[in-house]
Protein backbone atom coordinates (compact mmCIF):
# COMPACT_ATOMS: atom_id res chain seq x y z
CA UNK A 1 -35.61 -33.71 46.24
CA UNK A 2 -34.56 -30.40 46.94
CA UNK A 3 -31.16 -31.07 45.42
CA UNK A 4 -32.97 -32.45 42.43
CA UNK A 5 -34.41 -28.90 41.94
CA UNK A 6 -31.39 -26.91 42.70
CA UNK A 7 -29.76 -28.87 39.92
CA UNK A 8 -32.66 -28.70 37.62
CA UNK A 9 -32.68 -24.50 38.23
CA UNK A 10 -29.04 -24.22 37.65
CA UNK A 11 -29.07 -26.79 34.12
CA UNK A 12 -31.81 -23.98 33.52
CA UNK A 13 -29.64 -21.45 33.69
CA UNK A 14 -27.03 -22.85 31.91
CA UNK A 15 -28.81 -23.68 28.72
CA UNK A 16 -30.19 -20.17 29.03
CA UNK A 17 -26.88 -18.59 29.13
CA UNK A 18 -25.79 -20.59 26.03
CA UNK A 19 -28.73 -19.93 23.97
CA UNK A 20 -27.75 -16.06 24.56
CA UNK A 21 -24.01 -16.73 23.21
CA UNK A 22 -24.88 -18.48 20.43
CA UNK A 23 -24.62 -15.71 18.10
CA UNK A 24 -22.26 -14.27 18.81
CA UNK A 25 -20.04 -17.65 18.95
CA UNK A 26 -21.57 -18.36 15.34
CA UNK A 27 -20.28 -14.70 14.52
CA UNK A 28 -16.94 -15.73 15.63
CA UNK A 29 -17.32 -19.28 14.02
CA UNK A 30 -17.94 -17.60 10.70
CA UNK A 31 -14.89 -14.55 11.13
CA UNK A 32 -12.57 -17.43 11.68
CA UNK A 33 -13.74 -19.96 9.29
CA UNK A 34 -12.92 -17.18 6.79
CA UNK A 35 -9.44 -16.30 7.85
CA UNK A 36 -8.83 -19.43 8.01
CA UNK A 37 -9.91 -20.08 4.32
CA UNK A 38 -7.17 -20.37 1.43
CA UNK A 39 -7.49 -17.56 -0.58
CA UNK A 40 -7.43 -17.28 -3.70
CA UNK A 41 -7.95 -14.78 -6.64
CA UNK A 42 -8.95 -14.48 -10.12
CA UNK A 43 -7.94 -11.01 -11.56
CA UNK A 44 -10.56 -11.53 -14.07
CA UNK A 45 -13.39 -12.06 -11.81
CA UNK A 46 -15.87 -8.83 -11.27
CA UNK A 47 -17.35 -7.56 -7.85
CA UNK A 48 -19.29 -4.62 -6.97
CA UNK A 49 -17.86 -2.30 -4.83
CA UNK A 50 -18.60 -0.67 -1.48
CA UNK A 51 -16.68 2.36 -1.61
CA UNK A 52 -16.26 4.54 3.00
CA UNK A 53 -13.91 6.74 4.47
CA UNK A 54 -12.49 7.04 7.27
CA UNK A 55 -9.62 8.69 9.50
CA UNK A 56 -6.58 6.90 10.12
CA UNK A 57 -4.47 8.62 11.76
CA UNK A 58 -3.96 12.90 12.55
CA UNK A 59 -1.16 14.58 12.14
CA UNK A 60 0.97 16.15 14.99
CA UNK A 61 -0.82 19.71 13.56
CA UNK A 62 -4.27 18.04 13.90
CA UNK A 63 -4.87 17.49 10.06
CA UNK A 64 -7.30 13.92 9.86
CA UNK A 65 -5.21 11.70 7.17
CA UNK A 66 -8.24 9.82 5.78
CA UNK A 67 -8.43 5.89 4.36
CA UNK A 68 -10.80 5.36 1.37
CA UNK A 69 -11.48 1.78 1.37
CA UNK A 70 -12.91 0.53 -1.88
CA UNK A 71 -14.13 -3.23 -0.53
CA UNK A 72 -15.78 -6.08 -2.99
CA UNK A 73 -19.29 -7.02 -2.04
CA UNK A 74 -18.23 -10.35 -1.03
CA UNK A 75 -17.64 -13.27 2.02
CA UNK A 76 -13.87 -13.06 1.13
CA UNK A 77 -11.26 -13.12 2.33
CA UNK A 78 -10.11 -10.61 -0.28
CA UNK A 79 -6.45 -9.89 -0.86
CA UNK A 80 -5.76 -6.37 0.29
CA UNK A 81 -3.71 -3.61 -1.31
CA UNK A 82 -2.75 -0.22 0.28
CA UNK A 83 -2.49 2.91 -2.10
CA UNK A 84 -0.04 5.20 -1.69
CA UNK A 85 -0.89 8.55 -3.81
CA UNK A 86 1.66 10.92 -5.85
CA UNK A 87 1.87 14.74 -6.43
CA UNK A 88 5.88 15.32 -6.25
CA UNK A 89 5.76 14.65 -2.51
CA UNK A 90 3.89 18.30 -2.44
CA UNK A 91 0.10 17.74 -4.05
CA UNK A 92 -2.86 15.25 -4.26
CA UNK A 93 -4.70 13.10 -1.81
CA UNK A 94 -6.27 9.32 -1.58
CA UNK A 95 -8.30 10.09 -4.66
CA UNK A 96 -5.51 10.69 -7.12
CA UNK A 97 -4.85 6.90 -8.42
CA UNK A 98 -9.21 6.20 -7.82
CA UNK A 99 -10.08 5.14 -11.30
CA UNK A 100 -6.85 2.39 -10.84
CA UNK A 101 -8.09 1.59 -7.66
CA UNK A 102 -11.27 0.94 -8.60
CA UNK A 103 -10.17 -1.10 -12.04
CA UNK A 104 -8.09 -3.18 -8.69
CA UNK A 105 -11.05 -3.58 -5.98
CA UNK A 106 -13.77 -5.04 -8.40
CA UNK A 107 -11.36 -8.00 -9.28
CA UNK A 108 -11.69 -8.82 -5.61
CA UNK A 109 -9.19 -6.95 -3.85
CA UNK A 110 -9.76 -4.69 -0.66
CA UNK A 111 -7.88 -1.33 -2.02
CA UNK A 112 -7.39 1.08 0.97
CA UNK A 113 -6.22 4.58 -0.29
CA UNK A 114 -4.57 6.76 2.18
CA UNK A 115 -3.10 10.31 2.98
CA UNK A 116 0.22 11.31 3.10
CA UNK A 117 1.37 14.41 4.86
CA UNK A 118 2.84 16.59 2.05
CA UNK A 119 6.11 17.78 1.92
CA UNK A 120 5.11 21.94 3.03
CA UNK A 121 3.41 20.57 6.57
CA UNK A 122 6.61 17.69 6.75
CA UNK A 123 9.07 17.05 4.88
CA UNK A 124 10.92 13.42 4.55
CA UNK A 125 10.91 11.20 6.03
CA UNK A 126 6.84 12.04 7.39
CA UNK A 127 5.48 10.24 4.13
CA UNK A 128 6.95 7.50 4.85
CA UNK A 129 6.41 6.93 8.51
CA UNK A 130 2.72 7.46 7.43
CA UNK A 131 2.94 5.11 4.86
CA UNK A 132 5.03 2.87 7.33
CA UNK A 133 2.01 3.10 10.05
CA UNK A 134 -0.56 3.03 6.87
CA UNK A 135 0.46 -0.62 6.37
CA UNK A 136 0.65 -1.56 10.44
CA UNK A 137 -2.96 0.09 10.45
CA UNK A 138 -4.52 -1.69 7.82
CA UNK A 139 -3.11 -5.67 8.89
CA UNK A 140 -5.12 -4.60 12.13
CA UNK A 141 -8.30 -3.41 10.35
CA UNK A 142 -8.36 -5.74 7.01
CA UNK A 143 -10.26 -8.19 8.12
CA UNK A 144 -13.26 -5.90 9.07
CA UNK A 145 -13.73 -5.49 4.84
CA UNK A 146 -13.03 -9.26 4.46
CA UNK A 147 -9.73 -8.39 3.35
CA UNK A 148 -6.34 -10.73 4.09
CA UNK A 149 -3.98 -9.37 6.38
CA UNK A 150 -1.28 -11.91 5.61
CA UNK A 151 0.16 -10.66 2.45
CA UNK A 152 -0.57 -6.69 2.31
CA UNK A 153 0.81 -5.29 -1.45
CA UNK A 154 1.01 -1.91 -1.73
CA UNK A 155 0.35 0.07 -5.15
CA UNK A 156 2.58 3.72 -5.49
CA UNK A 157 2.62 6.11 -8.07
CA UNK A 158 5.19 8.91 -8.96
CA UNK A 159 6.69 9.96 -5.73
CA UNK A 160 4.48 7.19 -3.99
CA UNK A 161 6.02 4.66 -6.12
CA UNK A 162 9.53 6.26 -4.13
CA UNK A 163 7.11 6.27 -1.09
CA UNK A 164 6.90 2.36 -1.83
CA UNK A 165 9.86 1.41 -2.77
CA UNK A 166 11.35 2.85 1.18
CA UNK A 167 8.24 1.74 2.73
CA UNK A 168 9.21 -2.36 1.05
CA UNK A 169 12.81 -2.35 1.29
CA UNK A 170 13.21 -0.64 4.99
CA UNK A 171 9.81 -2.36 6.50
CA UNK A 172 11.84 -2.22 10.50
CA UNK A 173 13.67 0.93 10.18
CA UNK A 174 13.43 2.91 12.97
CA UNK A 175 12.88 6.31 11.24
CA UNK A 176 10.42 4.91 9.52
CA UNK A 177 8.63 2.50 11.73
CA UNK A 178 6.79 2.06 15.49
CA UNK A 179 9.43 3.95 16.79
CA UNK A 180 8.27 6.79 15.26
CA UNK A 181 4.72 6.63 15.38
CA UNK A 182 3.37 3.98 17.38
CA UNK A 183 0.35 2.85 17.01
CA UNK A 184 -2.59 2.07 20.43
CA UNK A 185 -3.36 -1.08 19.79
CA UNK A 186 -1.68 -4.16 20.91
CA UNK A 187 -0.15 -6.30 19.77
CA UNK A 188 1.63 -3.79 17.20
CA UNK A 189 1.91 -5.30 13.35
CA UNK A 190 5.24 -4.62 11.76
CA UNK A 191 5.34 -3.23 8.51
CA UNK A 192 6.47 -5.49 6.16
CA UNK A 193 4.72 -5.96 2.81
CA UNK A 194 4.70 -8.97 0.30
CA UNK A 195 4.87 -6.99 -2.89
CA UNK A 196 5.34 -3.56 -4.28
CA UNK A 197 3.69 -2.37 -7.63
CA UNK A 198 4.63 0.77 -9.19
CA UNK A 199 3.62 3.65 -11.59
CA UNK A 200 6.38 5.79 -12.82
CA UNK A 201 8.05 5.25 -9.47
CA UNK A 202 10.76 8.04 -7.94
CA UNK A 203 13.45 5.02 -8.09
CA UNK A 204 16.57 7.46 -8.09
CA UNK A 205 15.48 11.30 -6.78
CA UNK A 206 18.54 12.51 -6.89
CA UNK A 207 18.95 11.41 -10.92
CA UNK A 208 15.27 12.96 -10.96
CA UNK A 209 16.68 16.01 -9.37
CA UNK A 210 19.51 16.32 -12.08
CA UNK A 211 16.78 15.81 -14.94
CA UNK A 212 14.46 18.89 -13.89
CA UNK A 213 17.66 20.69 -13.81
CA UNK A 214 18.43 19.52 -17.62
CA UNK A 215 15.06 20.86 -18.56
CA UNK A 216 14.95 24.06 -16.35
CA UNK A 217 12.01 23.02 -14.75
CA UNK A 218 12.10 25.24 -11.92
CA UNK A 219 8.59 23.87 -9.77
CA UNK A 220 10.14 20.01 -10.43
CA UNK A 221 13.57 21.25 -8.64
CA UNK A 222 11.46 23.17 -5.78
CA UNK A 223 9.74 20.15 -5.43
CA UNK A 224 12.55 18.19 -4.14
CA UNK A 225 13.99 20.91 -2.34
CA UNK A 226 11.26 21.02 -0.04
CA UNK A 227 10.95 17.25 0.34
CA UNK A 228 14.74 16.31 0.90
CA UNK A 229 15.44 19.24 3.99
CA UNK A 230 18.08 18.53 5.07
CA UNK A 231 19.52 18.15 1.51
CA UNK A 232 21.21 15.12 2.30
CA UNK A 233 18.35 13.22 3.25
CA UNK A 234 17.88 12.70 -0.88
CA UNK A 235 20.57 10.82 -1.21
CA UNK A 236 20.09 8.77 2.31
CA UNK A 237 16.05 8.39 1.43
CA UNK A 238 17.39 7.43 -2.09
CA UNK A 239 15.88 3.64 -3.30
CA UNK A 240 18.94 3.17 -6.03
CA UNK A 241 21.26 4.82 -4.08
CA UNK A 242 20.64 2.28 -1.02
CA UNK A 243 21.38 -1.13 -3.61
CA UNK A 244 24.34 0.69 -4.64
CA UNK A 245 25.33 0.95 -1.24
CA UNK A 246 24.81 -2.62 -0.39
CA UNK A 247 22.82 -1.64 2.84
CA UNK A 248 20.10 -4.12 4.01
CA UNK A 249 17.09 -3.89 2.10
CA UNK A 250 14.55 -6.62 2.26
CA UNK A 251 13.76 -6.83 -1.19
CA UNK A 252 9.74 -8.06 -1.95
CA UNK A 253 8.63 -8.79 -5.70
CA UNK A 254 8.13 -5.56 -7.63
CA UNK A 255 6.44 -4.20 -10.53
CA UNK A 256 7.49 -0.87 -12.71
CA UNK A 257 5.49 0.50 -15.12
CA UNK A 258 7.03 3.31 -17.09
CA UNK A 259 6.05 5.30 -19.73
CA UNK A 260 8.50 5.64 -22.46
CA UNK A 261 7.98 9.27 -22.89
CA UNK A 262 8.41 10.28 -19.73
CA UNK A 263 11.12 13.12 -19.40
CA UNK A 264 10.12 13.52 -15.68
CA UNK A 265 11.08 9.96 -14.43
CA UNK A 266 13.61 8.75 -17.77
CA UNK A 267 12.83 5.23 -18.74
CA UNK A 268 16.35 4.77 -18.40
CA UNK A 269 16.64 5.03 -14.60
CA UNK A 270 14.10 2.69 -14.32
CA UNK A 271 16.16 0.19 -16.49
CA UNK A 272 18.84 0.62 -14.09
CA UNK A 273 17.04 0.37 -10.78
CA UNK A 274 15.86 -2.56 -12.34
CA UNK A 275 18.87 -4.05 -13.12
CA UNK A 276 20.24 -3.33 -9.47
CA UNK A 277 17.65 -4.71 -7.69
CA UNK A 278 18.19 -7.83 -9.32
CA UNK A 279 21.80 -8.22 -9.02
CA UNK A 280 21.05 -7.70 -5.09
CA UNK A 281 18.86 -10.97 -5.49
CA UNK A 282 14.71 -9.41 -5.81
CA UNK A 283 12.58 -9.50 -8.35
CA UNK A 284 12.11 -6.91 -10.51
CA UNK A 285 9.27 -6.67 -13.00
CA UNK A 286 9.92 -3.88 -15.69
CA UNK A 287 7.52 -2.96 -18.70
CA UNK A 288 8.05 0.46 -20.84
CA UNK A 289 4.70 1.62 -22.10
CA UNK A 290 5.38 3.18 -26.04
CA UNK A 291 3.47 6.33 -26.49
CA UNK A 292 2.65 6.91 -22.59
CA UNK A 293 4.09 9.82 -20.39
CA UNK A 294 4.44 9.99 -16.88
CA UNK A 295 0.76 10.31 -16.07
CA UNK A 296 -0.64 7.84 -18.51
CA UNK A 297 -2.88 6.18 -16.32
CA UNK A 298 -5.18 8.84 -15.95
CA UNK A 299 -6.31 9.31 -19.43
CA UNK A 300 -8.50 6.48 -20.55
CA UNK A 301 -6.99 4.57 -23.34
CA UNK A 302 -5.45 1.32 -24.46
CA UNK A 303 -2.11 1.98 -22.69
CA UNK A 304 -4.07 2.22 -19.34
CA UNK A 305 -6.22 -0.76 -19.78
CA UNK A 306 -3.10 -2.75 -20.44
CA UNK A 307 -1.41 -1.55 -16.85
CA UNK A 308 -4.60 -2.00 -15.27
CA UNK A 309 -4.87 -5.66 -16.37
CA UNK A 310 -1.21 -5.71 -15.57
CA UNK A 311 -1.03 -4.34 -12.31
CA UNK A 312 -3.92 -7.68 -11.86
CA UNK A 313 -2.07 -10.27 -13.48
CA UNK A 314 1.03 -9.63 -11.20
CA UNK A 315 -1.14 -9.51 -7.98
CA UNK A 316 -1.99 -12.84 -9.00
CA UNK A 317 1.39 -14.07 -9.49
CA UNK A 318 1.78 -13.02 -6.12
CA UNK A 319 -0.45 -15.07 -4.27
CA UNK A 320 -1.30 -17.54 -6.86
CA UNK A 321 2.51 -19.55 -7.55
């Protein structure tokens, strides 16, 4: 008999103990049901938007680097995109590309804007090692917005576009990578990215360089002066430059949109970064906007609907074959 009851107390206790855990096993039910769900997306579908920021990493002089995550009102799992921002590798912040970012997120995407360290505080190759720990942060933290950590795209304009076009093709390099800012937590993500889409990307800097000199643009030349110290590093940070060398470059799908106007960036070194990627085997998605100059985007207008849908349509492509 009193066996019977010692039993009885501890089947108690037990069923107690369970009835506690039940949430929070139904909590982690639910998180893994939805990474475990296919996911899909329609770029003409329309969510609102939940729009925080947060720190994501601080500098070695203290300044806070802050994420602004623009995240659909939704179960998920959203693809996710990381935004790298532009400003000649000198100006701007996370809210330079917003209204694009925005136009992205209420499709269904998780956008996460970030901070780069500017080229006065750091020059190359700081950017991109934040860029490069930007991506390694966000596979760790996407699925806290309901966003997929599988396939992380990233989204670079001007000299973020160059930003994004090191970060995709040199995803393990060591001056780039862990090894250069690690990260706490464990396991550490690598940095490798499943597509790259670009705005008036920095493709060539060097053939940049030798524009601004063509049109005595003296802040343009400053610019990359301050970026590239050493001076060498623009030709060794240097996207074309690295195809033409035939060093290893994992090349992802990747979009350029380029305005046709444009005497900053010339249309016709995006034809030919274009053309070189290619022949090295990736994928290489070009469109020249008529009538647009290197900041179209941030007028409103035709021309910027059209690379807003477009920007969509190839994030679809992506993850829709």
């Amino acid at each position: 008999m009193d066996e019977r009851r010692i039993d009885r107390r501890d089947f108690l206790k037990q069923m107690t103990a369970l009835a506690a855990a039940m949430p929070a096993l139904a909590g982690a039910g639910e998180a893994q049901g939805r990474s475990a769900m296919k996911m899909s997306y329609d770029p003409a579908a329309k969510f609102e938007l939940k729009v925080s920021e947060m720190e994501f990493r601080r500098t070695p002089g203290g300044r806070q680097l802050m994420a602004r995550i623009y995240q659909p009102q939704g179960s998920g799992p959203f693809p996710t995109v990381l935004d790298l921002h532009g400003g000649a590798w000198r100006r701007k912040d996370r809210l330079a590309e917003e209204p694009m970012d925005r136009a992205i997120a209420a499709s269904g995407v998780v956008v996460v804007a970030i901070d780069l360290r500017l080229s006065e505080e750091a020059p190359y190759p700081a950017s991109v090692q934040d860029a490069n720990y930007g991506v390694r942060w966000l596979k760790s933290k996407a699925a806290e917005w309901h966003g997929d950590p599988s396939k992380i795209g990233v989204y670079g304009s001007s000299s973020g576009g160059h930003v994004a076009q090191l970060l995709a093709m040199r995803p393990r390099d060591t001056r780039y990578n862990a090894n250069a800012i690690p990260r706490p937590a464990t396991p550490n993500p690598d940095a490798t990215v499943a597509y790259v889409a670009t705005r008036s990307p920095i493709s060539d800097p060097y053939a940049r360089f030798q524009q601004a000199e063509r049109m005595k643009r003296p802040g343009m030349i400053e610019n990359s002066r301050i970026y590239f110290n050493p001076w060498d590093t623009i030709y060794e940070g240097n996207p074309q430059l690295i195809l033409e060398r035939r060093e290893p470059a994992t090349l992802v799908p990747m979009l350029i949109m380029q305005g046709a106007l444009d005497d900053n960036v010339l249309p016709a070194l995006q034809e030919k970064f274009a053309a070189t990627y290619k022949a090295a085997g990736g994928v290489c998605e070009l469109t020249v906007f008529e009538g647009s100059e290197h900041e179209w985007v941030a007028q409103p207008g035709p021309q910027t609907d059209r690379a807003r849908k477009m920007v969509k349509a190839f994030i679809a492509r992506q993850l829709n074959p």
